[in-house]
N, C-alpha and C. Protein backbone atom coordinates (compact mmCIF):
# COMPACT_ATOMS: atom_id res chain seq x y z
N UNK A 1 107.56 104.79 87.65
CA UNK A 1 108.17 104.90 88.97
C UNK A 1 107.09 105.01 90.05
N UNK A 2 106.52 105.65 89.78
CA UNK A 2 104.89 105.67 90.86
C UNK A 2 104.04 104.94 91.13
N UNK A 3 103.70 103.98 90.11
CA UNK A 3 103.18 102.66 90.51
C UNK A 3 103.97 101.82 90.78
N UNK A 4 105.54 101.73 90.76
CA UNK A 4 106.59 100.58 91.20
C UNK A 4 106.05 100.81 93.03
N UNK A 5 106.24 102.47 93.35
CA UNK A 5 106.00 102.85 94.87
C UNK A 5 104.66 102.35 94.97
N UNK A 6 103.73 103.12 94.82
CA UNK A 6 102.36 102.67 94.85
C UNK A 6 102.79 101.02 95.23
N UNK A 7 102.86 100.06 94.42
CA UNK A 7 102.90 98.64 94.01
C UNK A 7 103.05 98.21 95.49
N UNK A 8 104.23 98.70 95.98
CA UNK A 8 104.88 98.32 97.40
C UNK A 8 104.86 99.09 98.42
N UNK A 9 104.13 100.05 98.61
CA UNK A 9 103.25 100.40 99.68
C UNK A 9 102.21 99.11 100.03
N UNK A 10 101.52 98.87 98.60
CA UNK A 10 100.43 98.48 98.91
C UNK A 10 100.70 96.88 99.42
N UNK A 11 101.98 96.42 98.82
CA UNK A 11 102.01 94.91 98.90
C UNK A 11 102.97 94.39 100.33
N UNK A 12 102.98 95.74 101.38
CA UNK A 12 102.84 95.61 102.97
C UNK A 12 102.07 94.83 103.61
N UNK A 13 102.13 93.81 104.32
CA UNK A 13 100.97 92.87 104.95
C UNK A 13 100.72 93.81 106.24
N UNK A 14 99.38 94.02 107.01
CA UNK A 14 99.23 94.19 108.37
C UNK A 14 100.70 93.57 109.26
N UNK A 15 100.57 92.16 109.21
CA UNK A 15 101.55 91.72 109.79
C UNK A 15 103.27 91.69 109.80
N UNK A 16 103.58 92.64 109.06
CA UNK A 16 104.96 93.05 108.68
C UNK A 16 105.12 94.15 109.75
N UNK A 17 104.05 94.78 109.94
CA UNK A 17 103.97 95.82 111.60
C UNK A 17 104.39 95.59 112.82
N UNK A 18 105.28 96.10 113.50
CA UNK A 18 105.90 95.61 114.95
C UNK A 18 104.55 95.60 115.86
N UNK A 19 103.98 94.99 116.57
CA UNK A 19 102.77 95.12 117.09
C UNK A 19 103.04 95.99 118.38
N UNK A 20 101.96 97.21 118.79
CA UNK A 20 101.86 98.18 119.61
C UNK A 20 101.49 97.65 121.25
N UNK A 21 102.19 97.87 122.06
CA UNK A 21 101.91 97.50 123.52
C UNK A 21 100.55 98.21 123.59
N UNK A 22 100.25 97.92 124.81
CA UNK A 22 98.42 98.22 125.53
C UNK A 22 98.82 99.32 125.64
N UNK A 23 97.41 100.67 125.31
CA UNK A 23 97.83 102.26 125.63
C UNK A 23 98.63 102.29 126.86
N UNK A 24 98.54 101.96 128.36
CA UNK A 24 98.54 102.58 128.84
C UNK A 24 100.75 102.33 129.24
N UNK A 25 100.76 101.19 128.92
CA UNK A 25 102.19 100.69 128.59
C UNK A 25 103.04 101.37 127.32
N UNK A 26 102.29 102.62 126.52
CA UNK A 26 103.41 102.93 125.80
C UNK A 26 104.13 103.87 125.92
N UNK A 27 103.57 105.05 127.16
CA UNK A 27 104.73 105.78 127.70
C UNK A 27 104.76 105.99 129.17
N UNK A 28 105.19 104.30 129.49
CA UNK A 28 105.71 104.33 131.28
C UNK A 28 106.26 105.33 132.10
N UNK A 29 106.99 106.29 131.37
CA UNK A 29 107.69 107.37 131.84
C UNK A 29 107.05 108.33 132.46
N UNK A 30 105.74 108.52 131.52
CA UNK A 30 105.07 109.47 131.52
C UNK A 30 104.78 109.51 133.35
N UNK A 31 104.47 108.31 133.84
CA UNK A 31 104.09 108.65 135.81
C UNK A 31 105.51 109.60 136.55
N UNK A 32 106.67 109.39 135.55
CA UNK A 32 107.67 110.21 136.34
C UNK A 32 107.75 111.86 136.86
N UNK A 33 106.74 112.19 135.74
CA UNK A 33 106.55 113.42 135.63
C UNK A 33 105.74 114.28 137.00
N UNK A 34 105.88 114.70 137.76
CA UNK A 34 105.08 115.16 138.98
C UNK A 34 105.15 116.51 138.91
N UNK A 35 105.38 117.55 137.77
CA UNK A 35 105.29 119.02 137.54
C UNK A 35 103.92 119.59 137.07
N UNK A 36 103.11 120.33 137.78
CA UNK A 36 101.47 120.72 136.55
C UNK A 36 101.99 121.05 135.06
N UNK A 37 101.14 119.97 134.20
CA UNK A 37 101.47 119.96 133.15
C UNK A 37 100.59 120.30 132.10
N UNK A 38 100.33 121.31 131.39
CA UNK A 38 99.28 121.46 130.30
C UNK A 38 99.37 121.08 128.97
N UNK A 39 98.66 120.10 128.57
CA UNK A 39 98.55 119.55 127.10
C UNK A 39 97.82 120.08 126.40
N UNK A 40 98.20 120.62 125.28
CA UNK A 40 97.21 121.02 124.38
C UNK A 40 97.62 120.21 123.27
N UNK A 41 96.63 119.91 123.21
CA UNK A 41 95.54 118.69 121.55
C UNK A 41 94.99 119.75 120.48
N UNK A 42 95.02 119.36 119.45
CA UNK A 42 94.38 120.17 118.42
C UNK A 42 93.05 118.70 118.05
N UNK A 43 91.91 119.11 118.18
CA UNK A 43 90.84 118.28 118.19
C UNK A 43 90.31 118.47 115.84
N UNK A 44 91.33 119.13 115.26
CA UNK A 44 91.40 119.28 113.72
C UNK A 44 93.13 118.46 113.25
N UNK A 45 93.66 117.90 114.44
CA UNK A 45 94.90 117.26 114.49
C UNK A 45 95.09 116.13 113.85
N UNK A 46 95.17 115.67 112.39
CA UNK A 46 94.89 114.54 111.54
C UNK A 46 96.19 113.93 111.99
N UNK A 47 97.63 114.85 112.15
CA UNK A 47 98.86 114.39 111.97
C UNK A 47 99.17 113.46 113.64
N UNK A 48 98.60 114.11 114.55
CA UNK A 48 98.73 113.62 115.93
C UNK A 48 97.45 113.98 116.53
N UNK A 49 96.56 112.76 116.51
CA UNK A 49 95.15 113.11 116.78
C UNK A 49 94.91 113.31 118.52
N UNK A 50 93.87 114.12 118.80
CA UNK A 50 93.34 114.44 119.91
C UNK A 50 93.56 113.06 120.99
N UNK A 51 93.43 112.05 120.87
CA UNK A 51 93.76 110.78 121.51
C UNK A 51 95.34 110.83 121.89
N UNK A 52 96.12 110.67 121.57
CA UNK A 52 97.40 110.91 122.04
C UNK A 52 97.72 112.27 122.58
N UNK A 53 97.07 113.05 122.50
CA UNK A 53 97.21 114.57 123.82
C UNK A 53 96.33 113.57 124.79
N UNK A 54 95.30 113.14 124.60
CA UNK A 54 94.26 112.21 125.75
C UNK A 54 95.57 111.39 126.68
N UNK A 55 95.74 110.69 125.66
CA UNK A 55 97.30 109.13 126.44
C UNK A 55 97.89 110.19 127.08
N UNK A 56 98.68 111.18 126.25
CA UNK A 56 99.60 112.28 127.66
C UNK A 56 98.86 112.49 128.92
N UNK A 57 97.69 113.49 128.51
CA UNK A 57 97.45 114.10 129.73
C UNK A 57 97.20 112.70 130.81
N UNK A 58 96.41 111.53 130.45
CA UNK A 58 96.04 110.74 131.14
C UNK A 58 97.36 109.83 132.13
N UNK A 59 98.87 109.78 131.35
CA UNK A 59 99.29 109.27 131.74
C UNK A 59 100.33 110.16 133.00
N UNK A 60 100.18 111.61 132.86
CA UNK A 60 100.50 112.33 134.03
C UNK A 60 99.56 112.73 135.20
N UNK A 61 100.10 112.73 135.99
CA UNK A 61 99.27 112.79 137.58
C UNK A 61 98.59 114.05 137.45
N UNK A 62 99.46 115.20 137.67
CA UNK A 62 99.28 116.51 137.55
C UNK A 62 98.90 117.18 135.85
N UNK A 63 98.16 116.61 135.01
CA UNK A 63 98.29 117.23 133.89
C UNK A 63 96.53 117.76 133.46
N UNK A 64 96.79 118.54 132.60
CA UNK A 64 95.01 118.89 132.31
C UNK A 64 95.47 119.31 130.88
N UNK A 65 94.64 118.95 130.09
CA UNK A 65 94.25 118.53 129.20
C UNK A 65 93.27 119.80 128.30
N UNK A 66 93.90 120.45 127.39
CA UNK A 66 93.18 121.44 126.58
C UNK A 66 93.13 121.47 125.26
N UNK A 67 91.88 120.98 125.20
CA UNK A 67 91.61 120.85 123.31
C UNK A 67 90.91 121.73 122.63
N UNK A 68 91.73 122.10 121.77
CA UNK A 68 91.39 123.34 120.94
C UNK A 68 91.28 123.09 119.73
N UNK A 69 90.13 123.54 118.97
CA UNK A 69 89.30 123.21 117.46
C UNK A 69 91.07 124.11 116.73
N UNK A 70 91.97 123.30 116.53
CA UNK A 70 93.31 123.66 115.25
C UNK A 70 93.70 122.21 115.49
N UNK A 71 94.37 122.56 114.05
CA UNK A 71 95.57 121.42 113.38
C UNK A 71 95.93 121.04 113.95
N UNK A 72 97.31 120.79 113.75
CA UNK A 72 98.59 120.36 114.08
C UNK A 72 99.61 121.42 114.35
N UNK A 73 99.47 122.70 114.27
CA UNK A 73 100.08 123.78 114.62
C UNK A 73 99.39 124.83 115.46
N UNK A 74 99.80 124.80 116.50
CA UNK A 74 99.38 125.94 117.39
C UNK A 74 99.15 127.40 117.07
N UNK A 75 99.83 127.89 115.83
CA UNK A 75 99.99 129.36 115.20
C UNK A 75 98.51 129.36 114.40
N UNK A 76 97.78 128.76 114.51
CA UNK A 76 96.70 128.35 113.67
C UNK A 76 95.82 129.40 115.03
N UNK A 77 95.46 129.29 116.02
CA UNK A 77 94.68 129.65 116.57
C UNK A 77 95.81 130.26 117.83
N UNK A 78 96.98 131.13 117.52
CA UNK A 78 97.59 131.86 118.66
C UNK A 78 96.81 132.32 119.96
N UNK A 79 96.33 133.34 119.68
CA UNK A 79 94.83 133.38 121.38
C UNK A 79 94.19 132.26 121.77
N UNK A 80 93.79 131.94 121.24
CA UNK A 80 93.31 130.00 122.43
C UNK A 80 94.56 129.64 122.80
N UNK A 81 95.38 129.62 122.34
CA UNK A 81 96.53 128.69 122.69
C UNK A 81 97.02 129.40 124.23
N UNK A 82 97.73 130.72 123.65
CA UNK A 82 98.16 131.32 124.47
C UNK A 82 97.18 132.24 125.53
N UNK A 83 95.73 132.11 125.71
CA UNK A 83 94.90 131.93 126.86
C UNK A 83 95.27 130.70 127.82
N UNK A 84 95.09 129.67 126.90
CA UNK A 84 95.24 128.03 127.91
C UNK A 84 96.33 128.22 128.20
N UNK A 85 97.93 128.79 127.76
CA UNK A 85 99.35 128.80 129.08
C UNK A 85 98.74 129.89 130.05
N UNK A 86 98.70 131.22 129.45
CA UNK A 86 98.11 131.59 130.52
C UNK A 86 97.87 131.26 131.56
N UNK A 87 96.47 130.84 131.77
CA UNK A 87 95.25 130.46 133.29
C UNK A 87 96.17 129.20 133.50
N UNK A 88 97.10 128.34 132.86
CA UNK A 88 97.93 127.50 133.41
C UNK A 88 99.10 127.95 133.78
N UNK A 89 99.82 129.10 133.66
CA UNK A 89 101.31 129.35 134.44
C UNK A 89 100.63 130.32 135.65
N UNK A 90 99.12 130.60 135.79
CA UNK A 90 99.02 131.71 136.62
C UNK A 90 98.22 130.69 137.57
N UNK A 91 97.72 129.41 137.58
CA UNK A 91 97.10 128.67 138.38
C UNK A 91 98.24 128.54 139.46
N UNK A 92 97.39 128.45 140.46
CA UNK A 92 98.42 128.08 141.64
C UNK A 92 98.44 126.50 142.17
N UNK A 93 100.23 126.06 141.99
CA UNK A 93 100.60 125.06 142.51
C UNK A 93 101.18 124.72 143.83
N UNK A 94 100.33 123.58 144.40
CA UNK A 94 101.49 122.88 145.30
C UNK A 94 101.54 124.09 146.59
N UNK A 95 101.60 123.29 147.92
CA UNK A 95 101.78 124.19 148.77
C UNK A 95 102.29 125.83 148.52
N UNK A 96 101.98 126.55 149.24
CA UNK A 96 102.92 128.31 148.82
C UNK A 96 103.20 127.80 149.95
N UNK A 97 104.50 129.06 149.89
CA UNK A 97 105.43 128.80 150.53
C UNK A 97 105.40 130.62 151.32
């Protein structure tokens, strides 16, 4: 049974792949966003690598971008994490009023 799977994993062509639009076309939405936005990337992130926190932050106006040496789970390094909301819910936005 494992080499039947194996067998046909492997006997996938490249070209059986829906082909991927240009980075900056794959989340158009993302300019809708006009709220300060903090991304945190795990730069040890095999599952969703540091590059796609990059595409987010890059594709919002207002966003900054915080990469922190963990996984794919934030509970991995709780204090970095929850330093970076921190100095980001206490930064000041946008005219005061």
């Amino acid at each position: 049974m494992r080499s039947t799977v194996r067998s046909a994993r492997c006997a996938r062509s490249p070209s059986a792949r829906p082909s991927r639009p240009p980075r900056g076309a794959r989340r158009p939405d993302l300019a809708r966003i006009t709220a300060p936005t903090l991304v945190v990337g795990g730069s040890l992130d095999i599952a969703t690598p540091l590059d796609h926190a990059r595409e987010l932050a890059d594709g919002i106006a207002d966003a900054t971008l915080k990469a922190c040496a963990i996984g794919h789970l934030a509970v991995e390094q709780p204090e970095t994490v929850s330093a970076a909301l921190s100095i980001h819910l206490r930064a000041p936005k946008g005219p005061q009023c």
